[in-house]
C-alpha atoms as a PDB file:
ATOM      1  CA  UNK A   1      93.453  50.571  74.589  1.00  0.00           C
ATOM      2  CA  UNK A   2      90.356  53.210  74.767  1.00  0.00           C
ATOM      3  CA  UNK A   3      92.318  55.528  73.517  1.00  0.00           C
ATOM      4  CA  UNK A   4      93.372  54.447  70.220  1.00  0.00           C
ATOM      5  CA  UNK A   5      89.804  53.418  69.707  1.00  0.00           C
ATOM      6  CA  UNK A   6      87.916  56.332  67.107  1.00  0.00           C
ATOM      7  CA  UNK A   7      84.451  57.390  66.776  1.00  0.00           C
ATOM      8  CA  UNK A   8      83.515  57.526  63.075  1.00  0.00           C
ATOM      9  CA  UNK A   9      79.730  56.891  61.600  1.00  0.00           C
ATOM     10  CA  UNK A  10      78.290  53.236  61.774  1.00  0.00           C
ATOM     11  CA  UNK A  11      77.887  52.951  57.813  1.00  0.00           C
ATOM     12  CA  UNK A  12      77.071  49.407  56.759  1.00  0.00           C
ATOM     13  CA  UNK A  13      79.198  48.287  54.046  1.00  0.00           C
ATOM     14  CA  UNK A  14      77.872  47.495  50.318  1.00  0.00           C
ATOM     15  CA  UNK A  15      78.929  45.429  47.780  1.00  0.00           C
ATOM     16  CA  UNK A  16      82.068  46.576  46.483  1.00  0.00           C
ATOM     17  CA  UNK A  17      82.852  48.509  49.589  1.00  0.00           C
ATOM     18  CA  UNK A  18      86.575  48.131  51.295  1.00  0.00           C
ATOM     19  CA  UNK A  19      86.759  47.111  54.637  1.00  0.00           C
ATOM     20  CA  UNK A  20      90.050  48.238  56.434  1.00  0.00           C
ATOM     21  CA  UNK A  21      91.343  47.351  59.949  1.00  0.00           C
ATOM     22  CA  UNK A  22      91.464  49.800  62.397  1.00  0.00           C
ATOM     23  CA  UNK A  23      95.473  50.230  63.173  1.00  0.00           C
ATOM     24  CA  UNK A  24      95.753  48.467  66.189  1.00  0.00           C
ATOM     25  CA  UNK A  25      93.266  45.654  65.509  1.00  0.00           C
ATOM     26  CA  UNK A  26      94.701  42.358  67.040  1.00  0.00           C
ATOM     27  CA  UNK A  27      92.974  39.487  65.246  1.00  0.00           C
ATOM     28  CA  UNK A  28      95.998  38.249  63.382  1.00  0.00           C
ATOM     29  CA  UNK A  29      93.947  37.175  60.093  1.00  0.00           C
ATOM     30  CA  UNK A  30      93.129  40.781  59.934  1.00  0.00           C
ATOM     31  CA  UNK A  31      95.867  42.874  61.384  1.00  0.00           C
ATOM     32  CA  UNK A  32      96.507  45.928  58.815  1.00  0.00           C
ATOM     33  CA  UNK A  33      94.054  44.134  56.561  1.00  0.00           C
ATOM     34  CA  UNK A  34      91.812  45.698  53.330  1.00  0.00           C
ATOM     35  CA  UNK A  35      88.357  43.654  52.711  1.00  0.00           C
ATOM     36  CA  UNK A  36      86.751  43.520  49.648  1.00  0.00           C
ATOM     37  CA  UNK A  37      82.805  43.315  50.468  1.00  0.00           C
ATOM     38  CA  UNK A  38      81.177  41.117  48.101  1.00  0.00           C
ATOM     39  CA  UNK A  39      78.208  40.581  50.275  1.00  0.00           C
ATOM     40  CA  UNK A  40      76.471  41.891  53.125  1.00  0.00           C
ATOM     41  CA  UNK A  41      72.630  41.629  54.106  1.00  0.00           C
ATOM     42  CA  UNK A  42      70.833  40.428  57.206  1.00  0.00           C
ATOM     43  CA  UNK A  43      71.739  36.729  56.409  1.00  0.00           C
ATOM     44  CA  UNK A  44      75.602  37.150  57.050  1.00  0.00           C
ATOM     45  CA  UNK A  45      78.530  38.400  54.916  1.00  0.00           C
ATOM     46  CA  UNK A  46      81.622  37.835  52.700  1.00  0.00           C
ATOM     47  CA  UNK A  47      84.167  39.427  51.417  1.00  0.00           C
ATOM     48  CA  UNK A  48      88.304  39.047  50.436  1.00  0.00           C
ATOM     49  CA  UNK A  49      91.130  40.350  51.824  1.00  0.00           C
ATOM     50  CA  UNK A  50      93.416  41.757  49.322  1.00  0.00           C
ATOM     51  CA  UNK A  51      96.898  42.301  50.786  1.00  0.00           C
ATOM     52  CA  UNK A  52      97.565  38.655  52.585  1.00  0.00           C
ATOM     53  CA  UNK A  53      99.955  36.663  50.324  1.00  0.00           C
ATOM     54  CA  UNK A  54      99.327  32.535  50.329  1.00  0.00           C
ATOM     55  CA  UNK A  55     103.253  32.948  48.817  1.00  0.00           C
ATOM     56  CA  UNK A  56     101.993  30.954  45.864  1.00  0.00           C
ATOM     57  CA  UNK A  57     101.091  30.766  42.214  1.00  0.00           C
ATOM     58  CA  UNK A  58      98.163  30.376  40.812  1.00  0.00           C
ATOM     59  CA  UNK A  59     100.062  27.551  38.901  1.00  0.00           C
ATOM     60  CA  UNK A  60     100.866  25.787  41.540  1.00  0.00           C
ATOM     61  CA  UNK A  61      97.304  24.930  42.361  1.00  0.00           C
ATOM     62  CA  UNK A  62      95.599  24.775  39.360  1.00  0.00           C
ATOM     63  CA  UNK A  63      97.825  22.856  36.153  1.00  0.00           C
ATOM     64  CA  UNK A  64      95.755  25.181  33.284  1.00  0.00           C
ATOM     65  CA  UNK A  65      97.452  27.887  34.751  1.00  0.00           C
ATOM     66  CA  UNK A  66     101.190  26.660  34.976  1.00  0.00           C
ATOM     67  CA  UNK A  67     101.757  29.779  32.644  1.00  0.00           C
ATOM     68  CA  UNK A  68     100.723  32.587  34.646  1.00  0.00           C
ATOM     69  CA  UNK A  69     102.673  33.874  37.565  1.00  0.00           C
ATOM     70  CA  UNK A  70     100.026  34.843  39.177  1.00  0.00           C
ATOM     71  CA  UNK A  71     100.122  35.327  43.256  1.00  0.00           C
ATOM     72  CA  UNK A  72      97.189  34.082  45.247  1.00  0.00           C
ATOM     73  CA  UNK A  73      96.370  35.741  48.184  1.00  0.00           C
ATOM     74  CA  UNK A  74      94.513  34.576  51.536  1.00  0.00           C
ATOM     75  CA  UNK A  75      90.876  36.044  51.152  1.00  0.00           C
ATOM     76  CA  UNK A  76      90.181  34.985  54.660  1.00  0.00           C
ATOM     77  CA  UNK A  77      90.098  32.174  57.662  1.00  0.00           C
ATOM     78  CA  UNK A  78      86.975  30.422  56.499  1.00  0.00           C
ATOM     79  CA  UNK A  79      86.955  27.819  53.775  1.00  0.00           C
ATOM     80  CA  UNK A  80      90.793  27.825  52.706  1.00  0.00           C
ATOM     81  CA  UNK A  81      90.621  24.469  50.445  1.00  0.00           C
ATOM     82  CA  UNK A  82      88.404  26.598  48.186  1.00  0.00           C
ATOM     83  CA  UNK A  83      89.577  28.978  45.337  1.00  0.00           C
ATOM     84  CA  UNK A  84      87.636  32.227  44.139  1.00  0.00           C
ATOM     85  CA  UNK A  85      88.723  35.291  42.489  1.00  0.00           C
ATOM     86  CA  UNK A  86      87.615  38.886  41.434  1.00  0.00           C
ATOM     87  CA  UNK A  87      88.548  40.558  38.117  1.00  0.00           C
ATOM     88  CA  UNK A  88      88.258  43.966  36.089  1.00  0.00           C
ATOM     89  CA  UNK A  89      87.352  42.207  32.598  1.00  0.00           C
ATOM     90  CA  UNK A  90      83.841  42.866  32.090  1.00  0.00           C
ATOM     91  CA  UNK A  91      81.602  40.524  30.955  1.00  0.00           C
ATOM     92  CA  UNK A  92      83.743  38.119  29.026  1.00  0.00           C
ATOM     93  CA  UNK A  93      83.194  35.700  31.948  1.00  0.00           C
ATOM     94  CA  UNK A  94      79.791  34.527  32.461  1.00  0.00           C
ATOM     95  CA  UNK A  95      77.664  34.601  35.684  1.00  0.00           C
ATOM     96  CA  UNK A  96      80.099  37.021  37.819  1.00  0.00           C
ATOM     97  CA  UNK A  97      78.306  39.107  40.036  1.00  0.00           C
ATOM     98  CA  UNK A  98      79.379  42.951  39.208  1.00  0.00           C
ATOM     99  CA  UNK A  99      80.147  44.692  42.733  1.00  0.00           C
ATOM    100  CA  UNK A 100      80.580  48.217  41.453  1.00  0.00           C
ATOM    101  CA  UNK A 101      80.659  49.661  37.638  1.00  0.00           C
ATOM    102  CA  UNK A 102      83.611  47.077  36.074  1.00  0.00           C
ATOM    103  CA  UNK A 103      84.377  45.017  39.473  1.00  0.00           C
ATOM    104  CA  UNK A 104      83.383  41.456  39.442  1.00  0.00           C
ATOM    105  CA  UNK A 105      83.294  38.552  41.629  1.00  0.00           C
ATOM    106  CA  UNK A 106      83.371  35.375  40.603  1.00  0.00           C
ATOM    107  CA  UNK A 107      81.841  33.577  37.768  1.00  0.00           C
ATOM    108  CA  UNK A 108      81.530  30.336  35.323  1.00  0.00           C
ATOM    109  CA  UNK A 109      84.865  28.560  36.589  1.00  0.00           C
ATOM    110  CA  UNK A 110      84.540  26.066  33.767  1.00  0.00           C
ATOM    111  CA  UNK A 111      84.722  29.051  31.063  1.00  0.00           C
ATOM    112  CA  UNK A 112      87.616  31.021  33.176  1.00  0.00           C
ATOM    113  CA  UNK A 113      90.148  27.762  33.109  1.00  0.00           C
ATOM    114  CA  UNK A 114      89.082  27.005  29.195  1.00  0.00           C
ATOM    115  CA  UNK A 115      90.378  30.917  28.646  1.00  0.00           C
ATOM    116  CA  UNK A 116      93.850  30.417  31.066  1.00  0.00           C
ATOM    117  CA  UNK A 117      94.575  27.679  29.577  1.00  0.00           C
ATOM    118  CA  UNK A 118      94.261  28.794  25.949  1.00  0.00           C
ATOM    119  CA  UNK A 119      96.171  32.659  27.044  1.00  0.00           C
ATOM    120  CA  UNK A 120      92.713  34.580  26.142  1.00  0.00           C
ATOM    121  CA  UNK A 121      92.693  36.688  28.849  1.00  0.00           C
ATOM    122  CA  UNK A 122      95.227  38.971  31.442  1.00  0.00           C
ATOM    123  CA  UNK A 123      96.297  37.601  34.338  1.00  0.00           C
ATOM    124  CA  UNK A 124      96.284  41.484  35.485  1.00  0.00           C
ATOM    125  CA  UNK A 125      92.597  41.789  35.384  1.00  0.00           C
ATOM    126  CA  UNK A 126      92.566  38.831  37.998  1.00  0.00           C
ATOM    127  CA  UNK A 127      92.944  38.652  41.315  1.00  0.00           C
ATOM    128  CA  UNK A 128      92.658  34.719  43.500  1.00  0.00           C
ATOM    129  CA  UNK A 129      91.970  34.196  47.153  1.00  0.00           C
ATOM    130  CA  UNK A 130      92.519  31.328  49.090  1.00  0.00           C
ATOM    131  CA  UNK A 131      88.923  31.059  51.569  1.00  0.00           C
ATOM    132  CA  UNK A 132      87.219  33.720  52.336  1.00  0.00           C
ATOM    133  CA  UNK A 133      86.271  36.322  55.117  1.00  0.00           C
ATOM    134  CA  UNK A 134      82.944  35.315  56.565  1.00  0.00           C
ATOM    135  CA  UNK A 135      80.580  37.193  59.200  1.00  0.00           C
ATOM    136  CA  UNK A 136      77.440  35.608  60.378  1.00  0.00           C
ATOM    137  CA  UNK A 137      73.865  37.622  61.037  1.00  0.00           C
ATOM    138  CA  UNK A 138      74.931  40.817  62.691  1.00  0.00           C
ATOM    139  CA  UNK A 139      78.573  40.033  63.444  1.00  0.00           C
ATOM    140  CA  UNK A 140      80.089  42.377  60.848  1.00  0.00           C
ATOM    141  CA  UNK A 141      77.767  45.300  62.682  1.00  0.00           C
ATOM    142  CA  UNK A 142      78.390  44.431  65.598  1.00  0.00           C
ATOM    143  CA  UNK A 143      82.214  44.942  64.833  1.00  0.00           C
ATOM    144  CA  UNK A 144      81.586  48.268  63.170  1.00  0.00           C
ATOM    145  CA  UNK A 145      80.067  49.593  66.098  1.00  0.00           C
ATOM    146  CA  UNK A 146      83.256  48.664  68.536  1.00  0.00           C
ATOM    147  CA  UNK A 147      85.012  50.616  65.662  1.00  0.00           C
ATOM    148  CA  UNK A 148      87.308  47.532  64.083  1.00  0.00           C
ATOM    149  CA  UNK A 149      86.704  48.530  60.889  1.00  0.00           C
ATOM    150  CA  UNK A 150      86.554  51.553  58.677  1.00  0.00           C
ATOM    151  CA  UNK A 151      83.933  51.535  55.682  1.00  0.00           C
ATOM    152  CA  UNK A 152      85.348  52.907  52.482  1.00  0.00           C
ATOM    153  CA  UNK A 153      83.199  53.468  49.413  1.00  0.00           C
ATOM    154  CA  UNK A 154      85.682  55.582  47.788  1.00  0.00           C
ATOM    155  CA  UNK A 155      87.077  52.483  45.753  1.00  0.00           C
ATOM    156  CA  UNK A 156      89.325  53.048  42.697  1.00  0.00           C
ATOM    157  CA  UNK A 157      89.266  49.385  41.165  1.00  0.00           C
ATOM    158  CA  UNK A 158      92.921  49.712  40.010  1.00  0.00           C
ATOM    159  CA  UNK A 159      93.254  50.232  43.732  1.00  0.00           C
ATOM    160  CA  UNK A 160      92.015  45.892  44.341  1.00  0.00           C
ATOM    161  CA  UNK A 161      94.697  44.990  41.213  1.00  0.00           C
ATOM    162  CA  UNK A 162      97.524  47.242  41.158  1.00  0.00           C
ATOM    163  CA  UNK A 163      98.188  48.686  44.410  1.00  0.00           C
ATOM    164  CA  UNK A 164     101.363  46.718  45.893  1.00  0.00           C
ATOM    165  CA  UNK A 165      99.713  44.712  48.789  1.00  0.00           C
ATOM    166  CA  UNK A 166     102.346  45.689  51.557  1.00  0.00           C
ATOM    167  CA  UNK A 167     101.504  49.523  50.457  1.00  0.00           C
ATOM    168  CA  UNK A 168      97.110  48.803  50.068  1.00  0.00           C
ATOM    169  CA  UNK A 169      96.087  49.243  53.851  1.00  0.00           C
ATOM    170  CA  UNK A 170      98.328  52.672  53.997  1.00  0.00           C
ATOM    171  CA  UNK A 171      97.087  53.697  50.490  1.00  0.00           C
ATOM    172  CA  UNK A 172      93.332  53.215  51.591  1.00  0.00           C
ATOM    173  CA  UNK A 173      93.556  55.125  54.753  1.00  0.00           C
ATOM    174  CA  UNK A 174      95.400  57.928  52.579  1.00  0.00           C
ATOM    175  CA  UNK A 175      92.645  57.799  49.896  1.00  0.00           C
ATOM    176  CA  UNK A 176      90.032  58.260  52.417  1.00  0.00           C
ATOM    177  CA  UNK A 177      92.129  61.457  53.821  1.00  0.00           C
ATOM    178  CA  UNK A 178      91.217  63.606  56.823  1.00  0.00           C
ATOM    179  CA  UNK A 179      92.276  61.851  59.806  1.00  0.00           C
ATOM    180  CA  UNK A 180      92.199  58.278  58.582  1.00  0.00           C
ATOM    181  CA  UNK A 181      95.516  60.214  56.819  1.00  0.00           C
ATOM    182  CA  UNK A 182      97.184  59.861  60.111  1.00  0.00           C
ATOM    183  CA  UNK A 183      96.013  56.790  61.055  1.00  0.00           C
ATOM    184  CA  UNK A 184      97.794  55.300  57.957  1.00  0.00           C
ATOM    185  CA  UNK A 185     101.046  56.622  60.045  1.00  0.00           C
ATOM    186  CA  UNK A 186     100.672  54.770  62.866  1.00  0.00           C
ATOM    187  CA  UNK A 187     102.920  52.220  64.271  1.00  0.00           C
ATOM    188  CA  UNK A 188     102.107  48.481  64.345  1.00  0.00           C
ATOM    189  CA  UNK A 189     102.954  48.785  68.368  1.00  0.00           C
ATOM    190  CA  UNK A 190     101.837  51.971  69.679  1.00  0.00           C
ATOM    191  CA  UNK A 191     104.252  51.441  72.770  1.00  0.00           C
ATOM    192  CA  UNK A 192     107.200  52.186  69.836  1.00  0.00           C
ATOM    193  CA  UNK A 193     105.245  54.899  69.388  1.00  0.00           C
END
């Protein structure tokens, strides 16, 4: 398996950063996987994965949202009986935590359900997880230096809402270009290979 391992820099992540599995990565909660990072510091981190479908609504867990078909994804293996969500509409929610310039995480749930419910914001500017990706102290570095993942700061935020998530782990590799390019190409199984 030393072979299909790559040297690339060690560059910590930052908030707002994508995280994406190297090809052949064989944790199953993160196999072809894109992280968003909404934290990382000497304390631990957190972030979401994007493109795991929970195959179900948004409506189907919370009632002020019957409306919207909205899909909820998986945001990670740690704390799934909790609900958070990203979105791309400013301010208009109070307390979210802006990742990079118009990304932001979280916010005054209260004030988001009051807004579903009376249809004064777009679903599209939303995106729900299920749990969460957590590292503690040093485990996220610790798995950057045996190469699992691949830091991208080259993050287009229509990229976290409107890429297709089947297509998002290919489409980050290919935004990144060079020879993360062809790693986008390889197989799932190298033996098929």
């Amino acid at each position: 398996m030393d072979y299909f391992k790559f040297k690339r820099a060690n560059l910590e992540p930052e908030n707002g950063d994508l995280l994406i599995s190297e090809p052949f990565l064989p944790d199953p909660n993160f196999s072809r996987t894109v992280v968003l990072m909404c934290e990382h510091n000497k304390e631990g981190s957190l972030g979401f994965v994007l493109n795991k479908s929970a195959n179900i609504y948004l409506g189907d867990i919370l009632p002020e949202a019957e409306k919207w078909e909205k899909e909820v994804f998986i945001g990670g293996p740690v704390q799934q009986d909790t609900l958070h969500f990203v979105h791309r509409a400013g301010d208009i929610i109070e307390g979210g935590v802006e990742l990079k310039r118009g990304l932001f995480w979280g916010g005054n749930y209260e004030q988001l359900l009051l807004m579903i419910e009376n249809n004064q914001i777009d679903p599209d500017a939303f995106k729900f997880f299920i749990g969460y990706s957590g590292w503690s102290s040093g485990q996220l570095v610790d798995e950057l230096k045996e190469n699992s993942w691949i830091v991208s700061r080259n993050v287009e935020i229509s990229q976290v809402f409107d890429t297709k998530p089947d297509q998002l782990w290919k489409a980050a590799l290919e935004r990144i270009g060079g020879r993360y390019k062809v790693y986008s190409n390889y197989p799932v199984d190298p033996r098929l290979n």
